[in-house]
PDB file of N, CA and C in Angstrom:
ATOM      1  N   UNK A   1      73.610 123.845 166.801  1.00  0.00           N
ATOM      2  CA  UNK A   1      72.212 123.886 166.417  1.00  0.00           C
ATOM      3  C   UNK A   1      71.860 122.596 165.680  1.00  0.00           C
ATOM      4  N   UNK A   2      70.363 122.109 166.272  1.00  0.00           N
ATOM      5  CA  UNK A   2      70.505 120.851 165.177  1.00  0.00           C
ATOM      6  C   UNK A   2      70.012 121.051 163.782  1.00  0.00           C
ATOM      7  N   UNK A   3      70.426 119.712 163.449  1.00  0.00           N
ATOM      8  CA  UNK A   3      70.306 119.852 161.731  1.00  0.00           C
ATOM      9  C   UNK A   3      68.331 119.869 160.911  1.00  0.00           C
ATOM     10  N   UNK A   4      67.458 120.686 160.804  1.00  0.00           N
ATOM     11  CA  UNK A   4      66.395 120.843 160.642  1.00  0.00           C
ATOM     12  C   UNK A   4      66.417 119.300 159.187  1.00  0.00           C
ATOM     13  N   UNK A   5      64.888 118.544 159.618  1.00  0.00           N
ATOM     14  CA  UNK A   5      64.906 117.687 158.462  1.00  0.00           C
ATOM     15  C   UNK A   5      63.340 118.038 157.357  1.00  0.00           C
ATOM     16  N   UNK A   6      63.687 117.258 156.324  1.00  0.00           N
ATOM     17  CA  UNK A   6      62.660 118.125 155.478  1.00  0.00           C
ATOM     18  C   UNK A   6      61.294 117.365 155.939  1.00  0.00           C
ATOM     19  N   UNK A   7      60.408 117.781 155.232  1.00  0.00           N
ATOM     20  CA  UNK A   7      59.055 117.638 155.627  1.00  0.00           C
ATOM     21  C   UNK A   7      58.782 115.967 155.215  1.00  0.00           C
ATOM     22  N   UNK A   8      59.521 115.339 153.942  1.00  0.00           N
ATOM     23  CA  UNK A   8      59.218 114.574 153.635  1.00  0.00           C
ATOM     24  C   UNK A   8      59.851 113.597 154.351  1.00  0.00           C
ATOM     25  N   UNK A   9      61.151 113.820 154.904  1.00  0.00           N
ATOM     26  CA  UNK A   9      61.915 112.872 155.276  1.00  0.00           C
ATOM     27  C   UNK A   9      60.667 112.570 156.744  1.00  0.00           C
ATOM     28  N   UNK A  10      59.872 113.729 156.879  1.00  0.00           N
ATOM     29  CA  UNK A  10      59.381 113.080 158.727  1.00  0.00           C
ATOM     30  C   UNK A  10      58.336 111.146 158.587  1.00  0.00           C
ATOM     31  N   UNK A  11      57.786 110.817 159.625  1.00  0.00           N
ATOM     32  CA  UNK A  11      56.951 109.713 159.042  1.00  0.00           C
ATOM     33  C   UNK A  11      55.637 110.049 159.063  1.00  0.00           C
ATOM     34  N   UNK A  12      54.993 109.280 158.212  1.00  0.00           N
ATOM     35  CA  UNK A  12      53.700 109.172 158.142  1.00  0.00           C
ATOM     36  C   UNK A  12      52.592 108.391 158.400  1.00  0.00           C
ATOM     37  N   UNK A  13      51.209 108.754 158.549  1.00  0.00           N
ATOM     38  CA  UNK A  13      50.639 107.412 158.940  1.00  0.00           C
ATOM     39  C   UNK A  13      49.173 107.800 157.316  1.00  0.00           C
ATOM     40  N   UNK A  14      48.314 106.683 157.809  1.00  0.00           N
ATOM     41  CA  UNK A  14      47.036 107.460 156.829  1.00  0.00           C
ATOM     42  C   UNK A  14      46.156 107.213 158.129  1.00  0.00           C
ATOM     43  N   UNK A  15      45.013 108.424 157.775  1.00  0.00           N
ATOM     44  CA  UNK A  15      43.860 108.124 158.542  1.00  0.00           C
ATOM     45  C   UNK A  15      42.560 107.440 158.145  1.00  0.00           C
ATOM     46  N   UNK A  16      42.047 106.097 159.863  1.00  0.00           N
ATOM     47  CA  UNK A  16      41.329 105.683 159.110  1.00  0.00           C
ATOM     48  C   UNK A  16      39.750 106.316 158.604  1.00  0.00           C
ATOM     49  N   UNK A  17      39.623 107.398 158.766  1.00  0.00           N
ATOM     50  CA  UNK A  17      38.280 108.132 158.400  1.00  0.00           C
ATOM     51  C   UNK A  17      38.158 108.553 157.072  1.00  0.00           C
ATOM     52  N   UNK A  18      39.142 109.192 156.816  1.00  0.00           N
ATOM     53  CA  UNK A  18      39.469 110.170 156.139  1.00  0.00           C
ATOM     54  C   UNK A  18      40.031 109.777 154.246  1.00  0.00           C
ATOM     55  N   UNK A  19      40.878 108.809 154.979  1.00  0.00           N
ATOM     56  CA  UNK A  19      41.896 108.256 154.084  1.00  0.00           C
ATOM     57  C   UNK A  19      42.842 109.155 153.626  1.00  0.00           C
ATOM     58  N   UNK A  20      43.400 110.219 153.989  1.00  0.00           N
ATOM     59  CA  UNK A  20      44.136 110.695 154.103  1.00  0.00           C
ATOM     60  C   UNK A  20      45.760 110.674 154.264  1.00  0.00           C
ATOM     61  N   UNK A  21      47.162 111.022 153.844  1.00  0.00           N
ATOM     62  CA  UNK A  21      47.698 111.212 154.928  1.00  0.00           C
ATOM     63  C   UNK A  21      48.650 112.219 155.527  1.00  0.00           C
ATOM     64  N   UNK A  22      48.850 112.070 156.930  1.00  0.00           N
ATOM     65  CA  UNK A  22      49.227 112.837 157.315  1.00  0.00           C
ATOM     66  C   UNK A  22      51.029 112.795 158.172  1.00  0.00           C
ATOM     67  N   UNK A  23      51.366 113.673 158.620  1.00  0.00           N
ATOM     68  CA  UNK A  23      53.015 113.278 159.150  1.00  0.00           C
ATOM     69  C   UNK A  23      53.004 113.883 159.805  1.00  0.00           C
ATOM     70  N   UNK A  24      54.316 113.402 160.608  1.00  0.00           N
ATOM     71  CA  UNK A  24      54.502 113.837 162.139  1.00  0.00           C
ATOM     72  C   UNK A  24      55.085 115.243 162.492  1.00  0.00           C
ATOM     73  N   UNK A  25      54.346 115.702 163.714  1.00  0.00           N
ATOM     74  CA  UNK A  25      53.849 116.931 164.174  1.00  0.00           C
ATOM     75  C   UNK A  25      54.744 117.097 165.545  1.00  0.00           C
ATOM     76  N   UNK A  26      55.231 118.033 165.435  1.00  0.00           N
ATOM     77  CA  UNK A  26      55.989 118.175 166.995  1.00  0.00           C
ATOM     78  C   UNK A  26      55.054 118.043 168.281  1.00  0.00           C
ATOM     79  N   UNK A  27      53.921 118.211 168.117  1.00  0.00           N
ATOM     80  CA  UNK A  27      52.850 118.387 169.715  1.00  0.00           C
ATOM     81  C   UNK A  27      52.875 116.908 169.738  1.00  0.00           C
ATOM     82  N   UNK A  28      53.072 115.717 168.297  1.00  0.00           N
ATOM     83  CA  UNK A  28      52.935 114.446 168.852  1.00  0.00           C
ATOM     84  C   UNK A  28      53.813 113.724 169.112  1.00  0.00           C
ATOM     85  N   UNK A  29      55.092 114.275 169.404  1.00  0.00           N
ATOM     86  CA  UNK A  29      56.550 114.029 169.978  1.00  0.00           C
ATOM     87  C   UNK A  29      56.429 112.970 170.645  1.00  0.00           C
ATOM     88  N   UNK A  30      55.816 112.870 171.811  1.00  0.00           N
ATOM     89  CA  UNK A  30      55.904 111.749 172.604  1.00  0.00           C
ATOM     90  C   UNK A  30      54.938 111.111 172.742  1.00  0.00           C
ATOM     91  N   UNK A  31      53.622 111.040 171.860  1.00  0.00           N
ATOM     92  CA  UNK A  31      52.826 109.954 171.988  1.00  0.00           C
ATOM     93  C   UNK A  31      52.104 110.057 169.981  1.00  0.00           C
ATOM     94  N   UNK A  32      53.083 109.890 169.695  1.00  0.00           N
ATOM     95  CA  UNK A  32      53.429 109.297 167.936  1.00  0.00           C
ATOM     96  C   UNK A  32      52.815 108.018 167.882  1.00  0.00           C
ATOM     97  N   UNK A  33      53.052 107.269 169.009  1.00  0.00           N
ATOM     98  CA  UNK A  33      52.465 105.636 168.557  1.00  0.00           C
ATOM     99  C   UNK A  33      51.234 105.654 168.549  1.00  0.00           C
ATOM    100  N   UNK A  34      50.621 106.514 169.574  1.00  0.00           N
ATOM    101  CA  UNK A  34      48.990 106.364 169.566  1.00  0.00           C
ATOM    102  C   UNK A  34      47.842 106.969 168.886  1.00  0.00           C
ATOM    103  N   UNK A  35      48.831 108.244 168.054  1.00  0.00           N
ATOM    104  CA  UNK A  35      48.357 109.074 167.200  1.00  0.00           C
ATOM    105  C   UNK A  35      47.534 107.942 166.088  1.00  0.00           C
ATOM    106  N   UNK A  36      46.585 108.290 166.029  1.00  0.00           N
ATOM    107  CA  UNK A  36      45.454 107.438 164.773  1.00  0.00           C
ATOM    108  C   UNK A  36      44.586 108.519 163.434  1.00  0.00           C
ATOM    109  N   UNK A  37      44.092 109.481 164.102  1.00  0.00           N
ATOM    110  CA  UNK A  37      43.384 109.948 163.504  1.00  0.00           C
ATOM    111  C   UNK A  37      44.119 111.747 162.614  1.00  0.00           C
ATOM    112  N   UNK A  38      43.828 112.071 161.570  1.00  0.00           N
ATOM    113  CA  UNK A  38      44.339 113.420 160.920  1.00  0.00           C
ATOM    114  C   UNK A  38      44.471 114.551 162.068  1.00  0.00           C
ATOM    115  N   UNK A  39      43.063 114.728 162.401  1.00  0.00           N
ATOM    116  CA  UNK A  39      42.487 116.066 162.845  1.00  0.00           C
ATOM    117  C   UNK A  39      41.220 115.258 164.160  1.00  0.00           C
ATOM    118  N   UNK A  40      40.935 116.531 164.939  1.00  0.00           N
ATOM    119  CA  UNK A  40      39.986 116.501 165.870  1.00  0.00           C
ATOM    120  C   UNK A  40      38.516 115.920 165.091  1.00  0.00           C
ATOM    121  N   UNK A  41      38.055 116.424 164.048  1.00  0.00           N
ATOM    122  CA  UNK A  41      36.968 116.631 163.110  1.00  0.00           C
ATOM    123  C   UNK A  41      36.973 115.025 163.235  1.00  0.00           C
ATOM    124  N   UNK A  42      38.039 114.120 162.627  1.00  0.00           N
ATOM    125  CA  UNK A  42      38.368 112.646 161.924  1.00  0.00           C
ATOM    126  C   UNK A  42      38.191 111.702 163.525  1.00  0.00           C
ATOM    127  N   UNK A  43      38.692 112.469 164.269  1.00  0.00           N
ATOM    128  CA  UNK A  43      38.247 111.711 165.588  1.00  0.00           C
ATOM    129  C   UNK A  43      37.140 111.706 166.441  1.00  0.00           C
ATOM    130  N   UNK A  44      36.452 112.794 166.125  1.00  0.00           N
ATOM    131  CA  UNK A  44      34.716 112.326 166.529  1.00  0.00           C
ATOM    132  C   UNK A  44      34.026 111.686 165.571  1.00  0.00           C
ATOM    133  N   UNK A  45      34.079 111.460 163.836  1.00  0.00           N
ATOM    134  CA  UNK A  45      33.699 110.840 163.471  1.00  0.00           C
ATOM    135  C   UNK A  45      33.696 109.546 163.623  1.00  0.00           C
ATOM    136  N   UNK A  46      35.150 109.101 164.056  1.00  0.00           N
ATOM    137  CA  UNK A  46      34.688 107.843 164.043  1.00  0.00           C
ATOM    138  C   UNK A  46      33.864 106.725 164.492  1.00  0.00           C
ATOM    139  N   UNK A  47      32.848 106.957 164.932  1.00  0.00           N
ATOM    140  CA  UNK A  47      31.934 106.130 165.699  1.00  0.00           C
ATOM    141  C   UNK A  47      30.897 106.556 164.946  1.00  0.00           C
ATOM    142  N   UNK A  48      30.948 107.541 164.201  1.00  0.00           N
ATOM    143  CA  UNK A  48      30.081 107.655 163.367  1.00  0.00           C
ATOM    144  C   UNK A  48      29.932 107.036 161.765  1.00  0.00           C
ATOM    145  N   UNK A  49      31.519 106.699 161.285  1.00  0.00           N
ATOM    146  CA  UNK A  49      31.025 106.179 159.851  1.00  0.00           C
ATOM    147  C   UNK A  49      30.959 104.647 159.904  1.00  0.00           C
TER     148      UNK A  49
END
């Protein structure tokens, strides 16, 4: 079984809407690099602020 890692050890980015930040999520497993924004909400804003 593999070895589970803690929450802190995962990476992080900040968002630019929000200023926030946030860390990595298993659904963004394989496209981590392109991940930009927190949440859905932070990604329609942006064209807005």
């Amino acid at each position: 079984m593999a070895k589970q890692r803690k929450k802190s050890d995962l990476p992080t980015k900040i968002c630019p809407v929000c200023g926030l930040s946030f860390s990595w999520r298993k659904k963004w497993e394989k496209c981590w690099d392109d991940v930009k924004y927190c949440s859905e909400r932070c990604r329609r804003q942006k064209t807005l602020s």
